[in-house]
N, C-alpha and C. Protein backbone atom coordinates (compact mmCIF):
# COMPACT_ATOMS: atom_id res chain seq x y z
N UNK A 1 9.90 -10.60 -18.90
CA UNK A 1 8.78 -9.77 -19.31
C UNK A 1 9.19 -8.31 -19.17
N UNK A 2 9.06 -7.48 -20.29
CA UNK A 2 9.32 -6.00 -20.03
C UNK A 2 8.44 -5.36 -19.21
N UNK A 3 8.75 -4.41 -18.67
CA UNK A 3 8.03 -3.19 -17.92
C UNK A 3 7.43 -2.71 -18.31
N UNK A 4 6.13 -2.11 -18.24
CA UNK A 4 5.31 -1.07 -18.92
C UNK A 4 5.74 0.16 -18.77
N UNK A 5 5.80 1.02 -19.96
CA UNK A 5 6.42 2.25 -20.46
C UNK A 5 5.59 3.28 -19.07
N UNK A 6 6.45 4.11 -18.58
CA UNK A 6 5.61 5.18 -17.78
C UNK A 6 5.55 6.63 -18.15
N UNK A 7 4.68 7.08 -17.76
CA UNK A 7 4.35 8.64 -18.38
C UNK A 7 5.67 9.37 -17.81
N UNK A 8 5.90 10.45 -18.55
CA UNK A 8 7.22 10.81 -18.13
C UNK A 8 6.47 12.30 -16.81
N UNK A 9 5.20 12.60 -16.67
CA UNK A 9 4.67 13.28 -15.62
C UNK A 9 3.38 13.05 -15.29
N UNK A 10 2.81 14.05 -14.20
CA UNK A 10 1.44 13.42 -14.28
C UNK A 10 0.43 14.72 -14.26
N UNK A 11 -0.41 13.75 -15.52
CA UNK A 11 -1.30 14.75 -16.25
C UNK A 11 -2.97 15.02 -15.33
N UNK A 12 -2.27 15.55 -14.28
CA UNK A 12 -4.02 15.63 -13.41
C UNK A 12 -3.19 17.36 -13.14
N UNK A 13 -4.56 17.78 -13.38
CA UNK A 13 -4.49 19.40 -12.68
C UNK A 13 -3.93 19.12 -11.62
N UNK A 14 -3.44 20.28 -11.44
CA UNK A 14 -3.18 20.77 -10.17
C UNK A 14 -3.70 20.70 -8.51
N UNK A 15 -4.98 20.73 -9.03
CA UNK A 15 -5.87 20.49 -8.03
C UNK A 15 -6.24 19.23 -7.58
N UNK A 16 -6.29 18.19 -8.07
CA UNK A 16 -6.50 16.87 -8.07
C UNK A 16 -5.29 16.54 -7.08
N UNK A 17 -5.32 15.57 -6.31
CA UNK A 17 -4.09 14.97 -5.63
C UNK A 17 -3.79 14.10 -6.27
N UNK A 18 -2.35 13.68 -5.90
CA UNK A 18 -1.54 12.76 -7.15
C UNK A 18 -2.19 11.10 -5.66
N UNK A 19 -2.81 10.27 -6.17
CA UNK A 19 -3.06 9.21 -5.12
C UNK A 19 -3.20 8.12 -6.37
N UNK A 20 -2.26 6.92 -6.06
CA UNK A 20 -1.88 5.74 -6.69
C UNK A 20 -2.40 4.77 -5.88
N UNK A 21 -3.06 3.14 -6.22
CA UNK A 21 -3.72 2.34 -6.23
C UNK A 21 -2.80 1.38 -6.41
N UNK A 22 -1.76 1.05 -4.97
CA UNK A 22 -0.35 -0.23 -5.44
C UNK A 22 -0.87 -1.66 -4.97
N UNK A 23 -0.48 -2.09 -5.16
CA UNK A 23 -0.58 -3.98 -4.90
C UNK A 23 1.01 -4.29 -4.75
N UNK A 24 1.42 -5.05 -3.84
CA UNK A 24 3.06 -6.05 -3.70
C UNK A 24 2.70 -7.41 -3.29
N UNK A 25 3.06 -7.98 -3.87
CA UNK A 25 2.64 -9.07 -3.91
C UNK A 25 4.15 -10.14 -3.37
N UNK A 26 4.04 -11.51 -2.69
CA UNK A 26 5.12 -12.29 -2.34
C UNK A 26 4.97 -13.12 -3.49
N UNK A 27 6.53 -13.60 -3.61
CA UNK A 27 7.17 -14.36 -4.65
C UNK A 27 6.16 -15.77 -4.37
N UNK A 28 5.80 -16.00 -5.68
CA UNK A 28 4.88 -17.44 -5.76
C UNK A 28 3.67 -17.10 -4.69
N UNK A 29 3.53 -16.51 -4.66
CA UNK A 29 2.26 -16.09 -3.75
C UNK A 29 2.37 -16.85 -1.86
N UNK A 30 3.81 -16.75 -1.32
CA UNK A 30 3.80 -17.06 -0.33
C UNK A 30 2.85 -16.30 0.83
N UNK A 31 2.33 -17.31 1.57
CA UNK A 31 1.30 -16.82 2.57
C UNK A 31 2.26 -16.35 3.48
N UNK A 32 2.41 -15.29 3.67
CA UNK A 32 3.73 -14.51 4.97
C UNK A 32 3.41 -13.61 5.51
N UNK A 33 2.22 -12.57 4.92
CA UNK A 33 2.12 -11.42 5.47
C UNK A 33 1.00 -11.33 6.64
N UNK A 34 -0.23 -12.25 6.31
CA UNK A 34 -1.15 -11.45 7.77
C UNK A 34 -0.96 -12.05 8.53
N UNK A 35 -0.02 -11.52 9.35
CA UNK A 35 0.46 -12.08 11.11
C UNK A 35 0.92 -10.94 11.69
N UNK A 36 0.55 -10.94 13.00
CA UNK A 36 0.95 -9.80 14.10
C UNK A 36 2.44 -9.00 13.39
N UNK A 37 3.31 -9.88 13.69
CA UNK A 37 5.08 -9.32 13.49
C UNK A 37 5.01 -8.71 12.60
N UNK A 38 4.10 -9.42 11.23
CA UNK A 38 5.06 -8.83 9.96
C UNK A 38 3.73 -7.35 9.90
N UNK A 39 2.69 -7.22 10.21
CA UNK A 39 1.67 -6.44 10.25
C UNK A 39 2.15 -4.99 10.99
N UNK A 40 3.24 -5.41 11.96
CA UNK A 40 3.60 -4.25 13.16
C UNK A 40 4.93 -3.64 12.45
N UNK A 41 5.53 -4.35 11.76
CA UNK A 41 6.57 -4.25 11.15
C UNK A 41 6.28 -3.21 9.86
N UNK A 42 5.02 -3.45 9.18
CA UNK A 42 4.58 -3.03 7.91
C UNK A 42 4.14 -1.25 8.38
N UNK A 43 3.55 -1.48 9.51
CA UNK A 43 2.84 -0.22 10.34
C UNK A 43 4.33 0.54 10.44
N UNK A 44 5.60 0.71 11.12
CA UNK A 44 6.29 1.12 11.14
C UNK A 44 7.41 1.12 10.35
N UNK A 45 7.69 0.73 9.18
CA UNK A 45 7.64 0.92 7.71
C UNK A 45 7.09 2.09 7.15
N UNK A 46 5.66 1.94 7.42
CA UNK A 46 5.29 3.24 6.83
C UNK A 46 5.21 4.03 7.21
N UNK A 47 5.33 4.29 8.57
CA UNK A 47 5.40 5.45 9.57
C UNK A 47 7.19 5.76 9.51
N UNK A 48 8.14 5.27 8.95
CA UNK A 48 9.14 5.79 8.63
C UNK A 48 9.40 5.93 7.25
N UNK A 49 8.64 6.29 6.34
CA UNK A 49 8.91 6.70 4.65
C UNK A 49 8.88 8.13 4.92
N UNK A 50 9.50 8.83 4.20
CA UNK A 50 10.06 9.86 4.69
C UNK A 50 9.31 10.63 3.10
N UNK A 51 9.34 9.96 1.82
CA UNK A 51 8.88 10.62 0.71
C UNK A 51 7.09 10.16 0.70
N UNK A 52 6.49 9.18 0.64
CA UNK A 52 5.54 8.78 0.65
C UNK A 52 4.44 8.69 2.41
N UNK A 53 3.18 9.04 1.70
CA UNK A 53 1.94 9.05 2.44
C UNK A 53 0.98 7.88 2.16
N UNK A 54 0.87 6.95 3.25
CA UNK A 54 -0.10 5.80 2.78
C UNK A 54 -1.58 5.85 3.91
N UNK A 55 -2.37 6.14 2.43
CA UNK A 55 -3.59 7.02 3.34
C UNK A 55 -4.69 5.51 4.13
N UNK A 56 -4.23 4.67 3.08
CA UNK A 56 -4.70 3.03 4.02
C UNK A 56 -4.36 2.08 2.80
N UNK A 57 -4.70 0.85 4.10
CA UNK A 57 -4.36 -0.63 2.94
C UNK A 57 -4.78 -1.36 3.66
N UNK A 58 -4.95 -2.41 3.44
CA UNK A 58 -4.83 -4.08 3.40
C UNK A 58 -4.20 -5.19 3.30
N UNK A 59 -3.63 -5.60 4.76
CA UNK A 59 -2.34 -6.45 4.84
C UNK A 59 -3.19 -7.89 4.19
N UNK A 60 -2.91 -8.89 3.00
CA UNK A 60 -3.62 -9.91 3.24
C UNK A 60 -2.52 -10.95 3.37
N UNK A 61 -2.85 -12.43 3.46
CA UNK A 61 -1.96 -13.51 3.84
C UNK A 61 -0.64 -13.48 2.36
N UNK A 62 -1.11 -13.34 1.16
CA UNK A 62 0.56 -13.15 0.20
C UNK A 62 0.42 -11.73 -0.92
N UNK A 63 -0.75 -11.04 -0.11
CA UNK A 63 -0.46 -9.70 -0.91
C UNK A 63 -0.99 -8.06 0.14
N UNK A 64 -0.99 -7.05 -0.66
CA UNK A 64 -0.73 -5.75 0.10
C UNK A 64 -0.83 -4.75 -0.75
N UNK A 65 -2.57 -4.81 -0.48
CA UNK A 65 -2.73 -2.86 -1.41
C UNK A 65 -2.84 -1.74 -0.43
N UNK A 66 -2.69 -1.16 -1.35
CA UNK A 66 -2.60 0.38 -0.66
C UNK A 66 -2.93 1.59 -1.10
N UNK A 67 -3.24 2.64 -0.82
CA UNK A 67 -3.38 3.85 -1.65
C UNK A 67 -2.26 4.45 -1.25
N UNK A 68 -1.70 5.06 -1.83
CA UNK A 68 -0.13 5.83 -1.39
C UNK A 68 -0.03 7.07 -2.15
N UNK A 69 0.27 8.50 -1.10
CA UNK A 69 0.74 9.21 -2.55
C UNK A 69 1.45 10.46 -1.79
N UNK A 70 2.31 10.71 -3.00
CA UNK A 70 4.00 11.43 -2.51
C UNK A 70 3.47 12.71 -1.59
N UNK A 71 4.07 12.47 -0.43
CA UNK A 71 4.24 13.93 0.18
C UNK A 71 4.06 14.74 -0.37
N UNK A 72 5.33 15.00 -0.97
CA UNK A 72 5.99 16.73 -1.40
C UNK A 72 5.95 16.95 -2.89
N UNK A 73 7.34 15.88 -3.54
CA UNK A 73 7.18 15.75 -5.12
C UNK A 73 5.73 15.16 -6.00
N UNK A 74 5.24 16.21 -6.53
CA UNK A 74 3.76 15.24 -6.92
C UNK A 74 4.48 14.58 -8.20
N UNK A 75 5.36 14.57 -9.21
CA UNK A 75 5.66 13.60 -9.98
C UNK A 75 6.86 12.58 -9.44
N UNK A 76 6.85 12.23 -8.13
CA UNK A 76 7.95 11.13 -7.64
C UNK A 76 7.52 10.05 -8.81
N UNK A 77 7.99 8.93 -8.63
CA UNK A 77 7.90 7.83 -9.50
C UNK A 77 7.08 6.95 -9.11
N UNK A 78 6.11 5.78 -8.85
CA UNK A 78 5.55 5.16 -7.82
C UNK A 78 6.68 3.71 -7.74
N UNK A 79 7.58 3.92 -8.37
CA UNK A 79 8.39 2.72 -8.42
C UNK A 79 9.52 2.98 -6.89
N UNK A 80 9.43 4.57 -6.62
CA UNK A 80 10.56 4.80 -5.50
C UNK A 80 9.89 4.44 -4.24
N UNK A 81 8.23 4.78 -4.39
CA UNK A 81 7.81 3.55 -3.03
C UNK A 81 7.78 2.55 -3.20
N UNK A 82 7.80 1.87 -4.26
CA UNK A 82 7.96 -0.36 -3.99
C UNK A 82 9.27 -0.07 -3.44
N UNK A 83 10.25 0.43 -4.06
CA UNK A 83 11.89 0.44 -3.73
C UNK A 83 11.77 0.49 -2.08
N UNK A 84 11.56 1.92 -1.72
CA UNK A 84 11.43 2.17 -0.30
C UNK A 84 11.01 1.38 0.88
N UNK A 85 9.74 0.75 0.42
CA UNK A 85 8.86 -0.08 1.32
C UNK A 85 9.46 -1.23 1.44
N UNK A 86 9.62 -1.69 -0.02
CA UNK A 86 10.79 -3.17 0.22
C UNK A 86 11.71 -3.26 0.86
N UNK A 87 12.92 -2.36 0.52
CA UNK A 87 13.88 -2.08 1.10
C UNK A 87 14.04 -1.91 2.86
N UNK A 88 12.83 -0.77 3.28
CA UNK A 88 12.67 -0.94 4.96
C UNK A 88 12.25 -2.07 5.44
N UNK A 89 11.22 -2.62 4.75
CA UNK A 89 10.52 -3.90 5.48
C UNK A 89 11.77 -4.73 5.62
N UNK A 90 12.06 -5.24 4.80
CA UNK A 90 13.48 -5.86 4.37
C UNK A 90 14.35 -5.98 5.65
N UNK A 91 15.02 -4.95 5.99
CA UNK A 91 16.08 -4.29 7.40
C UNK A 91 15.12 -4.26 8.40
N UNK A 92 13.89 -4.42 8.82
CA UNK A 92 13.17 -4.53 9.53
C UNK A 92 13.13 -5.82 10.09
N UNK A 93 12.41 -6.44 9.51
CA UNK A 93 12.11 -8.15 9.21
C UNK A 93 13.19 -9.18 9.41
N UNK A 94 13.69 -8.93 8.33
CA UNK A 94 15.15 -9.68 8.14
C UNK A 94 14.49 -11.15 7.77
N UNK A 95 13.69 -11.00 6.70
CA UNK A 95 12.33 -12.40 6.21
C UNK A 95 13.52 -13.14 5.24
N UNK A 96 12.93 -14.61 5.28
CA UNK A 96 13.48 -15.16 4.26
C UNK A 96 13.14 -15.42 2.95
N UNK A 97 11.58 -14.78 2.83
CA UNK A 97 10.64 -14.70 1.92
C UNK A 97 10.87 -13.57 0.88
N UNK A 98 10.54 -13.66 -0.76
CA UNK A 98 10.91 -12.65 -1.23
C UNK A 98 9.69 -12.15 -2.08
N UNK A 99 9.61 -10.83 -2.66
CA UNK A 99 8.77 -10.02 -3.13
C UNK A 99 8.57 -10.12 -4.84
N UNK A 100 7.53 -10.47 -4.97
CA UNK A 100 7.32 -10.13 -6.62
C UNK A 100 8.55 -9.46 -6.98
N UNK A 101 8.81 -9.06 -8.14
CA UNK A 101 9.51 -8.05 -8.78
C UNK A 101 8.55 -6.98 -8.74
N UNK A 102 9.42 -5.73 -8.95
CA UNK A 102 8.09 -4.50 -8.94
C UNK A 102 6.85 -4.64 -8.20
N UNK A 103 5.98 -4.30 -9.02
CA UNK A 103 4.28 -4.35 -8.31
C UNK A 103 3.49 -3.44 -9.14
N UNK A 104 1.90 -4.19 -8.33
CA UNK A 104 0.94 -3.02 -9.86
C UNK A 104 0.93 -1.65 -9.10
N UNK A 105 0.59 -0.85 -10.09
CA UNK A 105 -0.03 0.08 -9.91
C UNK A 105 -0.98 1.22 -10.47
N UNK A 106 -1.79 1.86 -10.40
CA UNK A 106 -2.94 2.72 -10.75
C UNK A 106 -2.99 4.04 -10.58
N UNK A 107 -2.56 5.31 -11.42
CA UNK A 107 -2.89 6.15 -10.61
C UNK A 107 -4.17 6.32 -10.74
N UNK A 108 -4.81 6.86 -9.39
CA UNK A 108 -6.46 7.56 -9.59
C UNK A 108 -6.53 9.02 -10.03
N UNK A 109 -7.72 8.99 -10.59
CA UNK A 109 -7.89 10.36 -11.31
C UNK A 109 -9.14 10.93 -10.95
N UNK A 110 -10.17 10.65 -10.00
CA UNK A 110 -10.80 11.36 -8.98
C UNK A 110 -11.11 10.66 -7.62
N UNK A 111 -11.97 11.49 -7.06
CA UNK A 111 -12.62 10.73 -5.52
C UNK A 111 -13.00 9.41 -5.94
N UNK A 112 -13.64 9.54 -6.62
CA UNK A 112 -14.47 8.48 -7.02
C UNK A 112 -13.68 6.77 -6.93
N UNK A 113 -12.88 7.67 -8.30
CA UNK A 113 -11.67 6.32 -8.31
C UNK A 113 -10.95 5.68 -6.76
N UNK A 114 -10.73 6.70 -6.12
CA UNK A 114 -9.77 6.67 -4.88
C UNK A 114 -11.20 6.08 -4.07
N UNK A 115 -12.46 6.29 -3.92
CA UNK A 115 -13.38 5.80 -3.12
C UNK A 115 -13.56 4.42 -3.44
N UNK A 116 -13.45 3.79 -4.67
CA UNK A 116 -14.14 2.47 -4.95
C UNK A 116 -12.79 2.06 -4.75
N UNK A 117 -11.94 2.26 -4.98
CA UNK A 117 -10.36 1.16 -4.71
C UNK A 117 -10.57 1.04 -2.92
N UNK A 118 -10.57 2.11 -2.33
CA UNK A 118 -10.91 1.84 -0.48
C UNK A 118 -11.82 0.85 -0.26
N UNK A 119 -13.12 1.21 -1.18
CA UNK A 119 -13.83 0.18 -0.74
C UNK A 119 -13.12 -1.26 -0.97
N UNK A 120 -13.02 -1.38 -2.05
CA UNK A 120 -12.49 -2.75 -2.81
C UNK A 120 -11.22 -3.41 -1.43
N UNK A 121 -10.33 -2.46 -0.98
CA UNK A 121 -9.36 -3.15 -0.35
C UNK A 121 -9.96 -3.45 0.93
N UNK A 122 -10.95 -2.87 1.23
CA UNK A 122 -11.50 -2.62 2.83
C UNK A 122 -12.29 -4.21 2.41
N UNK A 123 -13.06 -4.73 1.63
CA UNK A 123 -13.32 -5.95 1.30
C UNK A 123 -12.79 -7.34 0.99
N UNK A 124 -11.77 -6.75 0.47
CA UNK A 124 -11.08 -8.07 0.15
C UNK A 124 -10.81 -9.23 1.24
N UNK A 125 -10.40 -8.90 2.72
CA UNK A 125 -10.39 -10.12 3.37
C UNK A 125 -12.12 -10.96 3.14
N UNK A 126 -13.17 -10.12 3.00
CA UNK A 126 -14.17 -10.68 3.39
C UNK A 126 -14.69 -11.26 2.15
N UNK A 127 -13.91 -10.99 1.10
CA UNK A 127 -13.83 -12.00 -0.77
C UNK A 127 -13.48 -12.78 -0.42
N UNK A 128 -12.06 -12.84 0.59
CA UNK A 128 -11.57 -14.25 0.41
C UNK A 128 -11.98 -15.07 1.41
N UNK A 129 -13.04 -14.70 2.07
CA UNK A 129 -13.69 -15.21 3.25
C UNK A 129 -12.40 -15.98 4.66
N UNK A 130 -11.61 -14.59 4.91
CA UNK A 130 -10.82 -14.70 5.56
C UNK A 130 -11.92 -13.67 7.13
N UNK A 131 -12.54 -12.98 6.79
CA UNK A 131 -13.67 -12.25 7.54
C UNK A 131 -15.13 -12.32 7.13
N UNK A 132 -15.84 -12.24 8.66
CA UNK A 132 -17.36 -12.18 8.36
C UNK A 132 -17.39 -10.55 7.44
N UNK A 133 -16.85 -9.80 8.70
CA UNK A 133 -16.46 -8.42 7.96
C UNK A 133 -15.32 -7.45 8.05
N UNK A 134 -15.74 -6.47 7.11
CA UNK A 134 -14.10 -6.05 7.24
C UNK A 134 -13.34 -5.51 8.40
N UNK A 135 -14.53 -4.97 9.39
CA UNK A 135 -13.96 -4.64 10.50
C UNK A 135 -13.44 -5.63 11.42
N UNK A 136 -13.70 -6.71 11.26
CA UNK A 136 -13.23 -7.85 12.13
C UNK A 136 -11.68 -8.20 11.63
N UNK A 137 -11.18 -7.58 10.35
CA UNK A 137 -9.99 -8.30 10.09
C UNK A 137 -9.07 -7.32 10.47
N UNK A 138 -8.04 -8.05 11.15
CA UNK A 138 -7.03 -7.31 12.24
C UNK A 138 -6.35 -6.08 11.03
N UNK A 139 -5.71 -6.66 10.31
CA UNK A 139 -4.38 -6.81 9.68
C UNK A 139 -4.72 -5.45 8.24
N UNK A 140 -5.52 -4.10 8.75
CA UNK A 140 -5.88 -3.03 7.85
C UNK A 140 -5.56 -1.73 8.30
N UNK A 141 -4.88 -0.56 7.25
CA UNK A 141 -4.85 0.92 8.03
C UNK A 141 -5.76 1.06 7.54
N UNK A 142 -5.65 2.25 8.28
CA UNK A 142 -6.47 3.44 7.92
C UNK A 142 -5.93 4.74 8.83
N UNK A 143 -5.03 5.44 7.99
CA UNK A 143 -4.12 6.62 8.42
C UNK A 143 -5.33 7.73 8.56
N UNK A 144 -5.18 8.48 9.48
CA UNK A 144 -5.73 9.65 9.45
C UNK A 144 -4.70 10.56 10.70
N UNK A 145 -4.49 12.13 9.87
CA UNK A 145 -3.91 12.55 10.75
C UNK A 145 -4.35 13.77 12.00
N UNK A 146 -5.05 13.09 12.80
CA UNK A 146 -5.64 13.88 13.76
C UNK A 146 -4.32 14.67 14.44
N UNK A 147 -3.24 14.09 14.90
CA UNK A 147 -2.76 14.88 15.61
C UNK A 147 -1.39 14.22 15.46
N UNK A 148 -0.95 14.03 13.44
CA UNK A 148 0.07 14.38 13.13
C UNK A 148 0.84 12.66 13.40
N UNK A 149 -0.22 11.87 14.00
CA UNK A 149 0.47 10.40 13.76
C UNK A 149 -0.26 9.60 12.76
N UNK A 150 -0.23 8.75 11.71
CA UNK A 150 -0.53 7.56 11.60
C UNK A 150 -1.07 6.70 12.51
N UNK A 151 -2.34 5.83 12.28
CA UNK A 151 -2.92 5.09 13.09
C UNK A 151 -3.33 3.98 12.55
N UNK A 152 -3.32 2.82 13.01
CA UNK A 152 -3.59 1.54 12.18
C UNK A 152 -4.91 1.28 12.62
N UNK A 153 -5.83 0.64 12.40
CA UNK A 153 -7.45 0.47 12.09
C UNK A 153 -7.64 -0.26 13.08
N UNK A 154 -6.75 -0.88 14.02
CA UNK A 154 -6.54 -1.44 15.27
C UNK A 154 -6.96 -0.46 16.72
């Protein structure tokens, strides 16, 4: 299956933040991801990306959204964080399980957009009735930088 063609920049003012809407998904939809290890593993992953900011997500049992968006370069690629994230988790882990190819992604083009995707991921365990609610499900960030760290929703 080919790739979908990508914009060669990105057409949001200036003012707008560049914030993308990713999904990674495991090969055949293996159930691997919501467990302690691979959850602590994912947390420090992203606390070592050095180009990308992941403002929160949703670890679920064979998939993983996120809102993510570039530090510094506002036209990075969103393909150099699947690369990145894979790649660390990867040397992290040392899993025998493997990753979709690529992964989706969305950029958002206001609050709005970026508000209903939070909501949407902040729900999803409790779609798949893996939670009564969302706060009960371990395995979610929610970065905020009070004092310059990353913090998991834990």
């Amino acid at each position: 299956m080919a790739q979908p063609p990508r914009l060669p920049t990105i057409l949001l003012p200036l003012e707008v933040p560049v914030i993308y809407w990713v999904t990674l998904c495991t090969e055949r939809r293996a159930k691997v991801l919501a467990n302690p290890a691979t959850f602590t593993a994912m947390t420090q992953t992203i606390a070592d990306l050095r180009r990308w900011f992941v403002v929160s997500a949703v670890v679920m049992p064979d998939h993983f959204h996120a809102l993510v968006s570039p530090k510094e370069e506002r036209d990075l690629p969103v393909g150099d964080f699947f690369t990145g994230f894979k790649r660390v988790l990867r040397q992290r882990l040392r899993h025998s399980w493997n990753w979709q190819r690529s992964g989706f992604d969305r950029l958002l083009r206001s609050h709005d957009d970026a508000q209903e995707k939070w909501i949407y991921m902040r729900e999803n365990p409790v779609r798949a009735g893996l939670a009564r609610s969302w706060e009960e499900w371990p395995f979610y960030f929610d970065y905020r930088e009070a004092d310059g760290e990353p913090r998991p929703h834990l």
